[in-house]
Protein backbone atom coordinates (compact mmCIF):
# COMPACT_ATOMS: atom_id res chain seq x y z
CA UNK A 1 0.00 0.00 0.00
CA UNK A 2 1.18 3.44 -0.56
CA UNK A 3 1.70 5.16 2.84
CA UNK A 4 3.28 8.42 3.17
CA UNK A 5 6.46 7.99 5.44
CA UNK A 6 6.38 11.04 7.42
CA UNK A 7 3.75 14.07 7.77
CA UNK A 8 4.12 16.97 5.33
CA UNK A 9 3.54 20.22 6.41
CA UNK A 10 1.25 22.87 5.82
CA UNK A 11 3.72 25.46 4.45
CA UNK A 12 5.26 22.49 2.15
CA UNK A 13 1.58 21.01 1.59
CA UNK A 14 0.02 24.46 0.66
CA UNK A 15 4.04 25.51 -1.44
CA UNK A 16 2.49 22.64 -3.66
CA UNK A 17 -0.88 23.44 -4.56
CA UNK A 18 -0.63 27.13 -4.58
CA UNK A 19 0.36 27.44 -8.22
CA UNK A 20 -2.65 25.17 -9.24
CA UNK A 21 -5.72 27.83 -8.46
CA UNK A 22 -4.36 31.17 -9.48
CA UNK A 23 -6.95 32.95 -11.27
CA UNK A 24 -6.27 34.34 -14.35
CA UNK A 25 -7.11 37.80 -15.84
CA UNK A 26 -9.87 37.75 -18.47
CA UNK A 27 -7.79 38.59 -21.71
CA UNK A 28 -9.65 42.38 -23.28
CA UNK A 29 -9.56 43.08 -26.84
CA UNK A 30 -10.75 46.67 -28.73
CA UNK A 31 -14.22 47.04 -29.90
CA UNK A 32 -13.60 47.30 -33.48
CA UNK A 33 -16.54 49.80 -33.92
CA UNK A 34 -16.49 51.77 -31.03
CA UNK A 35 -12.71 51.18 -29.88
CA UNK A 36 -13.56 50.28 -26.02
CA UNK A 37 -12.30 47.52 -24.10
CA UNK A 38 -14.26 44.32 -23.83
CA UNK A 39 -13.75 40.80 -23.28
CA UNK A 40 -13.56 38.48 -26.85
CA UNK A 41 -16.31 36.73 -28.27
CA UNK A 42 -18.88 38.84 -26.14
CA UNK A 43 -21.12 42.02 -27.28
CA UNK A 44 -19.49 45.10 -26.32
CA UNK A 45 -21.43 46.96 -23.56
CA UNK A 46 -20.24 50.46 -24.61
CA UNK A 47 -21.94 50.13 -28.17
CA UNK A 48 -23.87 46.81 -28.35
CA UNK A 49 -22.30 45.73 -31.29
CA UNK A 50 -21.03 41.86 -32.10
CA UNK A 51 -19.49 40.31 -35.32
CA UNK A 52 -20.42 43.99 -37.10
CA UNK A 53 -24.19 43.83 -36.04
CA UNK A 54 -26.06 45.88 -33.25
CA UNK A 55 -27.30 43.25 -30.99
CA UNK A 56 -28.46 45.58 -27.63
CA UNK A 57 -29.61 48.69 -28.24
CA UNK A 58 -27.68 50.99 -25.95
CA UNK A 59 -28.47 54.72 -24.41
């Protein structure tokens, strides 16, 4: 059976799995209509355009 042969401990147990649930920054691309930030493959909020179309009409 595998049995660990001594106790790790928490600073070497949580030096391990620390690098595994980092976040990561959503990745922002320029409206190509309007030229404001938004994230990639989603309708910009500033203008409510996608793929060249308006989809939400915006005030």
């Amino acid at each position: 059976m595998a049995v660990p042969k001594s106790k790790v401990s928490r600073q070497r147990r949580d030096k391990r799995r620390s690098s595994h649930w980092k976040l990561e920054e959503p990745t922002l691309v320029k409206c190509p209509s309007c030229g404001a930030y938004k994230m990639s493959h989603r309708v910009c909020k500033a203008c409510g355009k996608y793929n060249g179309r308006t989809v939400l009409n915006v005030e």
